[in-house]
N, C-alpha and C. Protein backbone atom coordinates (compact mmCIF):
# COMPACT_ATOMS: atom_id res chain seq x y z
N UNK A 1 -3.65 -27.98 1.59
CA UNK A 1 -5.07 -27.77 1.83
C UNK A 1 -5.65 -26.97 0.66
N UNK A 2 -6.88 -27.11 0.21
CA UNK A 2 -7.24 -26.50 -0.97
C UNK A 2 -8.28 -25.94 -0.23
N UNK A 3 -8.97 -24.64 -0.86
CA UNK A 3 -9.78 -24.19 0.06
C UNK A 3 -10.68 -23.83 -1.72
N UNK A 4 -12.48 -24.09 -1.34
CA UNK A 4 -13.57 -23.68 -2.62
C UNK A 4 -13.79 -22.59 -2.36
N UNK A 5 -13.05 -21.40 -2.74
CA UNK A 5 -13.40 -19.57 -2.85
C UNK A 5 -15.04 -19.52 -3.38
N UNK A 6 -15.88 -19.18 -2.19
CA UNK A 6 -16.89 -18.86 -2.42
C UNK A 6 -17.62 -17.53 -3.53
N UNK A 7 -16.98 -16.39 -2.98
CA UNK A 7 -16.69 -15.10 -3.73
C UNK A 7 -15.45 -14.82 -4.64
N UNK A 8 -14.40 -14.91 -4.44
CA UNK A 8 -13.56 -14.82 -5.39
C UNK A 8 -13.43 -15.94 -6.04
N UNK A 9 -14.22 -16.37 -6.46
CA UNK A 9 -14.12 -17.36 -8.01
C UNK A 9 -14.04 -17.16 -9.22
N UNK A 10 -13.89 -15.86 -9.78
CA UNK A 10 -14.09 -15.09 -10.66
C UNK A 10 -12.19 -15.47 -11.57
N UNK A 11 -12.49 -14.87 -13.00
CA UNK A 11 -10.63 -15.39 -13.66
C UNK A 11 -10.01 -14.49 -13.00
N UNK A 12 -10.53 -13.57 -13.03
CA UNK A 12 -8.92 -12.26 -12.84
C UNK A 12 -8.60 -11.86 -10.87
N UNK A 13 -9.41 -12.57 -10.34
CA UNK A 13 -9.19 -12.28 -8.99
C UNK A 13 -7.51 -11.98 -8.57
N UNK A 14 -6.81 -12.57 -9.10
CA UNK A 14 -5.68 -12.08 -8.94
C UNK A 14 -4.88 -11.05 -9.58
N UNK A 15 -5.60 -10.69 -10.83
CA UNK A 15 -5.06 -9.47 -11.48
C UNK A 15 -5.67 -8.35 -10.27
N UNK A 16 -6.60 -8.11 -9.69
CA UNK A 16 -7.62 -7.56 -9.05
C UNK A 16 -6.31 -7.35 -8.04
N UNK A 17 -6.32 -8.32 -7.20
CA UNK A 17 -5.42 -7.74 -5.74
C UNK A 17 -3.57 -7.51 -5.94
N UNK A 18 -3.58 -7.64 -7.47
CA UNK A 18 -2.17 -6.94 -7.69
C UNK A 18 -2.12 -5.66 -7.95
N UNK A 19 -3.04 -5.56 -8.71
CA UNK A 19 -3.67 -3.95 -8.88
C UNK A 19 -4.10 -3.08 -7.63
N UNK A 20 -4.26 -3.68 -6.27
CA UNK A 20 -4.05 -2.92 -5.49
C UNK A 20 -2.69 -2.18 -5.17
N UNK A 21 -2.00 -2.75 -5.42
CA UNK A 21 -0.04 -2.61 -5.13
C UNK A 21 0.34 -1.77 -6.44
N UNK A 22 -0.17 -2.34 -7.16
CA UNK A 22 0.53 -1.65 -8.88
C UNK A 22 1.51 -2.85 -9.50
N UNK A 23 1.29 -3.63 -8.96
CA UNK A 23 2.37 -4.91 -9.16
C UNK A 23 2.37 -6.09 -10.02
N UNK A 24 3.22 -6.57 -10.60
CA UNK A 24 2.91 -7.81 -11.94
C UNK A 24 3.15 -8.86 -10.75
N UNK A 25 2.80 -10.20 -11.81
CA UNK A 25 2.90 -11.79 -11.23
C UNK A 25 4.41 -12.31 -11.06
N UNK A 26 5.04 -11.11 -11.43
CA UNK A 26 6.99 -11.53 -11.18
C UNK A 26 6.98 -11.02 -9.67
N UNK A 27 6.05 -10.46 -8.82
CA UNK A 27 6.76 -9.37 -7.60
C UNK A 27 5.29 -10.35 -6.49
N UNK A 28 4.17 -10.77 -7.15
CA UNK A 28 2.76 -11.39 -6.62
C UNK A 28 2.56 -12.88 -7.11
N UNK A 29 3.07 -13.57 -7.32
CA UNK A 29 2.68 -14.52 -7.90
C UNK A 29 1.43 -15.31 -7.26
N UNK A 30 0.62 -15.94 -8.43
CA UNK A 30 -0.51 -16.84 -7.71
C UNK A 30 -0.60 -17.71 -6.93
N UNK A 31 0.67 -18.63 -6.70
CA UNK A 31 1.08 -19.13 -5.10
C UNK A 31 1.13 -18.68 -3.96
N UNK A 32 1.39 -16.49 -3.66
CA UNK A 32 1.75 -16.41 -2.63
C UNK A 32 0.36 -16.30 -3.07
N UNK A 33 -0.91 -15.56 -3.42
CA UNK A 33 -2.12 -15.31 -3.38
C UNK A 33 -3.27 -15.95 -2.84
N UNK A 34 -2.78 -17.44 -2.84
CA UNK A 34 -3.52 -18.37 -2.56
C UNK A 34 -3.47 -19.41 -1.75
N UNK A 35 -2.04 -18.37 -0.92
CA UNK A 35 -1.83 -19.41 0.75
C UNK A 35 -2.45 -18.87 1.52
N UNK A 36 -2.80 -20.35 2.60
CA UNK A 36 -3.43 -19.84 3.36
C UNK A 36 -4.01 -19.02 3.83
N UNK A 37 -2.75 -18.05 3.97
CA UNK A 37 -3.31 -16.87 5.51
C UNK A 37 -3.31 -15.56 4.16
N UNK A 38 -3.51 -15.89 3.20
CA UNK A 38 -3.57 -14.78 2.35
C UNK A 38 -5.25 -14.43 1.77
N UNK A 39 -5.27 -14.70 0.46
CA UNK A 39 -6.71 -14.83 -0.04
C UNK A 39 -7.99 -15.89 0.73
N UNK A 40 -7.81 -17.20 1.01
CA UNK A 40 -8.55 -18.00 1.83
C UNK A 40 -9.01 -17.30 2.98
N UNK A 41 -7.75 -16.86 4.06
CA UNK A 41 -8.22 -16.44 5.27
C UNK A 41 -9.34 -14.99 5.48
N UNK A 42 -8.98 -14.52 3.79
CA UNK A 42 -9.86 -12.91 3.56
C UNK A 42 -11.11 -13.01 3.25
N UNK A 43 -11.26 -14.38 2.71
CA UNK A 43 -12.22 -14.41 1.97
C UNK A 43 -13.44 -14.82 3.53
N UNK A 44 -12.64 -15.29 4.45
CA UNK A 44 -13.41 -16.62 5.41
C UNK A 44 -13.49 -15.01 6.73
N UNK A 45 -12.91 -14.60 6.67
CA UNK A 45 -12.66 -12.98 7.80
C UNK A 45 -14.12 -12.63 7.30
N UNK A 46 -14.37 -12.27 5.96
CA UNK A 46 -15.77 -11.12 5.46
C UNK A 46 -16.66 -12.23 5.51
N UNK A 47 -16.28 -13.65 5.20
CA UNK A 47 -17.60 -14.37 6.01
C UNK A 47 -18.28 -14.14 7.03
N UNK A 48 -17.10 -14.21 8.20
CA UNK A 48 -17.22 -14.13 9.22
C UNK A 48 -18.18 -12.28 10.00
N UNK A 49 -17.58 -11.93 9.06
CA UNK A 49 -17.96 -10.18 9.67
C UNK A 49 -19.70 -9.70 8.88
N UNK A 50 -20.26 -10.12 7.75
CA UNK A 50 -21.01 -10.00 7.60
C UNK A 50 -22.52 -10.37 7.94
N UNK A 51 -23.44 -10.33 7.78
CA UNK A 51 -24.63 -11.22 8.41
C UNK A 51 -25.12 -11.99 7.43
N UNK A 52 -25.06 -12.20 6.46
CA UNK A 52 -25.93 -13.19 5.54
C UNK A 52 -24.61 -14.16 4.72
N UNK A 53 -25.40 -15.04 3.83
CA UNK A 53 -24.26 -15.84 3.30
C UNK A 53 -23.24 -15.53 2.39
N UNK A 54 -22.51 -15.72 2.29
CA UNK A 54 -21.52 -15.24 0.88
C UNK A 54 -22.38 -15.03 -0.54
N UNK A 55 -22.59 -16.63 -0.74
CA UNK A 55 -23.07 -16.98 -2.06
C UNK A 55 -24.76 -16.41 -2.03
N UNK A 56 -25.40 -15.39 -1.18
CA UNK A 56 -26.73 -14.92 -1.25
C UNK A 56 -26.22 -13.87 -1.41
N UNK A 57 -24.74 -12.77 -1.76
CA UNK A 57 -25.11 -11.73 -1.97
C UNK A 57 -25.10 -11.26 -3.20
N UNK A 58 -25.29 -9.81 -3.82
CA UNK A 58 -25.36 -10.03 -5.53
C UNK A 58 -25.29 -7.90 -5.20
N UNK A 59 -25.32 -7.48 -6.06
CA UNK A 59 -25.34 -5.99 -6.58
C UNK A 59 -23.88 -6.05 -6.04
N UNK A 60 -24.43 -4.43 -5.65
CA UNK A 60 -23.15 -3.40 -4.65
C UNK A 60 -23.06 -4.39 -3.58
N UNK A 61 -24.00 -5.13 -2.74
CA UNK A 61 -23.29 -5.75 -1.27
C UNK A 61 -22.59 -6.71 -2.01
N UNK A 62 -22.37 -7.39 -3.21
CA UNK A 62 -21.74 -8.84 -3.37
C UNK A 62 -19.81 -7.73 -4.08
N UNK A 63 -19.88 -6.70 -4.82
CA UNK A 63 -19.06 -5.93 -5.08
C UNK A 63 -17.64 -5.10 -4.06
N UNK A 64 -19.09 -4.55 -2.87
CA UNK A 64 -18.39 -3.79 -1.79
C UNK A 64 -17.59 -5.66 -0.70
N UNK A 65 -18.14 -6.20 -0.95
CA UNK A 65 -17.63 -8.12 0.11
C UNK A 65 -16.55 -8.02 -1.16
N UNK A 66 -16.59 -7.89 -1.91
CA UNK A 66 -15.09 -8.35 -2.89
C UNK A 66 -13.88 -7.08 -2.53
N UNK A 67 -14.37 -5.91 -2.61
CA UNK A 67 -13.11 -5.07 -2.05
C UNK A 67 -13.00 -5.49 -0.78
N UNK A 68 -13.83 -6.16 0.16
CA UNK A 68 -13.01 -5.96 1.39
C UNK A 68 -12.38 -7.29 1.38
N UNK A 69 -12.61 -8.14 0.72
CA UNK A 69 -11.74 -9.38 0.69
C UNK A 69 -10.43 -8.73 0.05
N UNK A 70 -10.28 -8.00 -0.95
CA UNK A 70 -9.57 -8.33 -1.93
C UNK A 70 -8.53 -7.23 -0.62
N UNK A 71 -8.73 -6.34 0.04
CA UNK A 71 -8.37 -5.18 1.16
C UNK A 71 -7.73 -6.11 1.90
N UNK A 72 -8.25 -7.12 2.39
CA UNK A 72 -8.09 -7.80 3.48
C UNK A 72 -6.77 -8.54 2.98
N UNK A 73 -7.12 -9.38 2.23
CA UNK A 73 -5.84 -9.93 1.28
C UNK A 73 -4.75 -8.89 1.32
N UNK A 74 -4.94 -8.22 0.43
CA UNK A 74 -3.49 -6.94 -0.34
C UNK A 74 -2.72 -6.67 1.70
N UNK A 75 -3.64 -6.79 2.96
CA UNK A 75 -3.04 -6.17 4.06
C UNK A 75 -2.35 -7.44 4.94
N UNK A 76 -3.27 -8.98 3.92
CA UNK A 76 -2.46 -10.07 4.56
C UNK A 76 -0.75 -10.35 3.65
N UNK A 77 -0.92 -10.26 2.40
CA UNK A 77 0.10 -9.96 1.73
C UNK A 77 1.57 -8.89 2.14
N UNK A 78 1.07 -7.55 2.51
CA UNK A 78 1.55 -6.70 2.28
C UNK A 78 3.22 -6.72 2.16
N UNK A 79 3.50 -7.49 3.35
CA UNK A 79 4.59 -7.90 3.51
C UNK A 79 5.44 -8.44 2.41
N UNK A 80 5.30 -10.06 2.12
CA UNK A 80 5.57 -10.33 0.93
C UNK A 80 6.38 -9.22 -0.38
N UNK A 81 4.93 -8.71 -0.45
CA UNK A 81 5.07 -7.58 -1.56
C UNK A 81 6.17 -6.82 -1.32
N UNK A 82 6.46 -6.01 -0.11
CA UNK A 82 7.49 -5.56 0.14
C UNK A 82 9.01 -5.70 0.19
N UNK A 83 9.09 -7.02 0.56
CA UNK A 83 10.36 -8.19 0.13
C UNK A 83 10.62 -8.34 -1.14
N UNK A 84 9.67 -8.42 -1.94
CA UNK A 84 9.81 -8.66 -3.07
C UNK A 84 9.92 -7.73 -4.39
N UNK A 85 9.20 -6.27 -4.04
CA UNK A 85 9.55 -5.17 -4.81
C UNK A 85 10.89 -4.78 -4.81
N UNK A 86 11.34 -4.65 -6.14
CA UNK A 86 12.58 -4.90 -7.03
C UNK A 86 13.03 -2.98 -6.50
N UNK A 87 14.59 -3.57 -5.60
CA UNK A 87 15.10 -1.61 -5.45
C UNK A 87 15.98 -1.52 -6.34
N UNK A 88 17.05 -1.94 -6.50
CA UNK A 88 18.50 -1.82 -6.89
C UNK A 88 18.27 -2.93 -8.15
N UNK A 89 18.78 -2.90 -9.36
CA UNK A 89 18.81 -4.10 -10.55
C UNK A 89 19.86 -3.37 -10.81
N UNK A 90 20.89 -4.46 -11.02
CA UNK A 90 22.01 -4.57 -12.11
C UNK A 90 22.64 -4.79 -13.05
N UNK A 91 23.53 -5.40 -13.81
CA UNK A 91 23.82 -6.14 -14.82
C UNK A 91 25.23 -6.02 -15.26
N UNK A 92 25.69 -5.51 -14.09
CA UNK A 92 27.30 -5.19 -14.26
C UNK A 92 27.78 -4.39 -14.90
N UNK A 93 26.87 -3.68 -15.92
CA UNK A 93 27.17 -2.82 -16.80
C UNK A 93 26.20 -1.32 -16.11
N UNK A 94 25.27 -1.63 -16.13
CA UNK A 94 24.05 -0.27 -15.26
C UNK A 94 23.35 -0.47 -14.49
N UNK A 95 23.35 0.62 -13.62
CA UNK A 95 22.42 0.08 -12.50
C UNK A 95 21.08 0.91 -12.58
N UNK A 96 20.09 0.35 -12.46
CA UNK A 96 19.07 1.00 -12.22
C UNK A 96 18.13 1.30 -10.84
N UNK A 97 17.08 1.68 -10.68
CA UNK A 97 16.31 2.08 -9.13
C UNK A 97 14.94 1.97 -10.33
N UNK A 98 13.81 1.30 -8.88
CA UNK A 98 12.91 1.72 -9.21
C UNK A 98 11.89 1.35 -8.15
N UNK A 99 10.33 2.25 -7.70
CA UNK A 99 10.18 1.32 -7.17
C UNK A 99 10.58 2.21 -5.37
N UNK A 100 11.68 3.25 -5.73
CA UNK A 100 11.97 3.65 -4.66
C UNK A 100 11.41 4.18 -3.37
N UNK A 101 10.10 4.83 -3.37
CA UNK A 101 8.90 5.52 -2.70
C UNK A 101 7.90 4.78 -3.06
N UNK A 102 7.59 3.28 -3.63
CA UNK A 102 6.49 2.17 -3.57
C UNK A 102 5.89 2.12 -2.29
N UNK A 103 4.82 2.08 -2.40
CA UNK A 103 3.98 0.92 -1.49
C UNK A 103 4.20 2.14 -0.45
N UNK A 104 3.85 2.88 -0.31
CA UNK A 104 3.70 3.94 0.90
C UNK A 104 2.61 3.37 1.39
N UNK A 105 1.37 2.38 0.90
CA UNK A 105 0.29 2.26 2.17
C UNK A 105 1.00 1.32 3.02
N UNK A 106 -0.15 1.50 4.26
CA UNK A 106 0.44 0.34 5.29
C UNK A 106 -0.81 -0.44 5.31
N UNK A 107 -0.22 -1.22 6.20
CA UNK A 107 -1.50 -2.31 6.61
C UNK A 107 -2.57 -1.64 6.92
N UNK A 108 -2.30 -0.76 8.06
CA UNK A 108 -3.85 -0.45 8.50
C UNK A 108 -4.70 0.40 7.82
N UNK A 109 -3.82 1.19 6.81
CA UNK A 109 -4.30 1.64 5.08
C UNK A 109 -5.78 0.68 4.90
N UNK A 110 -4.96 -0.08 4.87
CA UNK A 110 -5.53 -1.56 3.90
C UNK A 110 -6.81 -1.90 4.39
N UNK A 111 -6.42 -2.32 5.37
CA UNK A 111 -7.54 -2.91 7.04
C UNK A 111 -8.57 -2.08 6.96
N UNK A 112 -8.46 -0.26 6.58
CA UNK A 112 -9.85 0.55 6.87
C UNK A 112 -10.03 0.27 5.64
N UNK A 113 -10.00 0.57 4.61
CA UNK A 113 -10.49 0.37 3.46
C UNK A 113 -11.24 -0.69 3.07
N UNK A 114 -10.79 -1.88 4.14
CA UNK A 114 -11.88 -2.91 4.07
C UNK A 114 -12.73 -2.38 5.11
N UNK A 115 -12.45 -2.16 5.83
CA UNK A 115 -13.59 -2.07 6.95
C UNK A 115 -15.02 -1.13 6.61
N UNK A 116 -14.57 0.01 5.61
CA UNK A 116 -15.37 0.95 5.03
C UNK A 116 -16.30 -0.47 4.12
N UNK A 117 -15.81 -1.53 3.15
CA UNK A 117 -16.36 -1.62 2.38
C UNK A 117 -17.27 -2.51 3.32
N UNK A 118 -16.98 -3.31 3.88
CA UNK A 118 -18.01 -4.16 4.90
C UNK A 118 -18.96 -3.19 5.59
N UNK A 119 -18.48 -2.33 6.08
CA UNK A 119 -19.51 -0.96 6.55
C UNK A 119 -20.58 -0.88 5.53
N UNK A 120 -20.13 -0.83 4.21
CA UNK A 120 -20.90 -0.36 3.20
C UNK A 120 -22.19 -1.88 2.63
N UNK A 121 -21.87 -2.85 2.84
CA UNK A 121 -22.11 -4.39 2.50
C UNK A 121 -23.22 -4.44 3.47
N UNK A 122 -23.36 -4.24 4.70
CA UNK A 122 -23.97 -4.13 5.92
C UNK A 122 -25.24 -3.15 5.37
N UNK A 123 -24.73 -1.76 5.18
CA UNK A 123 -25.36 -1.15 4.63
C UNK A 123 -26.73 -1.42 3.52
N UNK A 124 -25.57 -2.06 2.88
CA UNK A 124 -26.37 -2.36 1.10
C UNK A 124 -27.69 -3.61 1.69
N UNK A 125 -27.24 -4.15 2.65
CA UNK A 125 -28.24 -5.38 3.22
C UNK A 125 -29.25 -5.03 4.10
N UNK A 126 -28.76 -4.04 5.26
CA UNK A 126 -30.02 -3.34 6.15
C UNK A 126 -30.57 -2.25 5.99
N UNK A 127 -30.37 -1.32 5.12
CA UNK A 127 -30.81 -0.33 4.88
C UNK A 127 -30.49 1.10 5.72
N UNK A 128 -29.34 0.71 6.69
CA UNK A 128 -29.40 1.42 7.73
C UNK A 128 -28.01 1.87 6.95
N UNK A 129 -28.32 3.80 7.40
CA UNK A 129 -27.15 4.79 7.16
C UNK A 129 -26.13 4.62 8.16
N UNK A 130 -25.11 4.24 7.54
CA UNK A 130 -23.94 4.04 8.64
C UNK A 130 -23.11 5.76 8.54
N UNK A 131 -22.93 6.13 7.34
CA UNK A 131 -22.65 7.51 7.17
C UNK A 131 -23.29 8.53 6.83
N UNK A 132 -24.14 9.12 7.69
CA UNK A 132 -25.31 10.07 7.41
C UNK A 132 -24.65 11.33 6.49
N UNK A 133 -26.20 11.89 6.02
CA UNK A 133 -25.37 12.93 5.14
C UNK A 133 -25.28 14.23 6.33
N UNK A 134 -24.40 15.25 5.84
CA UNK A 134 -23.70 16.23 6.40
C UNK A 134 -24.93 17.30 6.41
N UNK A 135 -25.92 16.95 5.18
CA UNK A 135 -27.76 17.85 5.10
C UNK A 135 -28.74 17.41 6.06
N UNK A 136 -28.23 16.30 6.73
CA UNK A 136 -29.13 16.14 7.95
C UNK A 136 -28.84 16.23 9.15
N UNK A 137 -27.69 17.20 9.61
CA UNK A 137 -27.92 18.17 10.75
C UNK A 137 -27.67 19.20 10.43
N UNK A 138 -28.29 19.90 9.05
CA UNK A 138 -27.78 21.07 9.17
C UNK A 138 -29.29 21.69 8.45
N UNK A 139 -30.60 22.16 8.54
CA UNK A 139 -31.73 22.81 8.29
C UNK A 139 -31.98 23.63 8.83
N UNK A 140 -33.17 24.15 8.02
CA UNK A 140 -33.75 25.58 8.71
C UNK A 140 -34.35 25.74 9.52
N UNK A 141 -34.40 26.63 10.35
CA UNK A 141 -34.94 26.34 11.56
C UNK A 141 -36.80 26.98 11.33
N UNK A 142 -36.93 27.37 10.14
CA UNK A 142 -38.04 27.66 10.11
C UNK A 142 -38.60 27.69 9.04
N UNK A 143 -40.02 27.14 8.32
CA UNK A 143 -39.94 26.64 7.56
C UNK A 143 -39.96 28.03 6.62
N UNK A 144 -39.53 28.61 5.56
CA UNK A 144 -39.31 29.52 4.60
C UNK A 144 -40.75 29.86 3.97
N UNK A 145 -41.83 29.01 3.93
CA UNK A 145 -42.68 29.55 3.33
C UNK A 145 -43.69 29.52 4.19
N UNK A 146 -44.35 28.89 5.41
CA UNK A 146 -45.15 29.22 6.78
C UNK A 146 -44.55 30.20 7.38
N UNK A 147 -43.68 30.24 7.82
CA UNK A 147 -42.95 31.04 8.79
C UNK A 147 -43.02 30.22 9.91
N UNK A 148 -42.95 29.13 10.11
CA UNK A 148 -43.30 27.96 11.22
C UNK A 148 -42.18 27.41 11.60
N UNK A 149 -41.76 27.42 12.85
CA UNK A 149 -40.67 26.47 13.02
C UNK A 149 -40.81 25.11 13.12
N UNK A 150 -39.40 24.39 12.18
CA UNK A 150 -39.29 23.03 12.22
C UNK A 150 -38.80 22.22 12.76
């Protein structure tokens, strides 16, 4: 099945969600990236979760829809990646480690970090503060130069 990536159409999309991991195309390759339930299904999830079309968004909302795809991906992956990060190498002669304390995020790491950026996409489209600032419950109770309370 071939699927037309609406948003991630871009060249380096896959340098992008290896760089979430820290990982080359020997440990990610562009086959696992582009099965199914990996990049396609991430891309079709932030379809699904946002309110307007893919291809209508543009600034920060078309930027913040690419981290949460690319989030969504790295947490459909994760696995993979894990199988595949290199512990023990040999050569009969030395052994090496590396790699040993990798990948400490988990999925649901992954999962909020998208969820923040779709939070933020939502945002960038309705205008509405999803994370208020910390200066708007905290004022004076009177105004400093009337002497009037506010």
């Amino acid at each position: 099945m071939n699927y037309n990536y609406v948003l991630m159409n871009y060249p380096d999309v896959e340098e992008d969600l290896r760089g979430v991991f820290g990982v080359d195309d020997t440990i990610l390759a562009d086959s696992v990236i582009h099965r199914l339930p990996n990049m396609p299904a991430a891309e079709i999830e932030v379809a699904d979760r946002i309110s307007v079309a893919l291809d209508t968004l543009s600034g920060t909302a078309e930027a913040k829809a690419k981290l949460g795809v690319l989030y969504i991906a790295a947490a459909n992956c994760l696995t993979v990646v894990k199988v595949n990060v290199l512990r023990m190498e040999t050569d009969n002669k030395t052994t090496g480690q590396r790699f040993e304390d990798a990948l400490e995020i988990t999925e649901d790491d992954l999962r909020k970090k998208a969820n923040k950026a779709l939070n933020d996409v939502e945002t960038a489209l309705t205008g509405a503060i999803t994370h208020p600032d910390v200066l708007e419950f905290v004022g004076p109770g009177t105004d400093e130069i009337t002497g009037a309370a506010s």
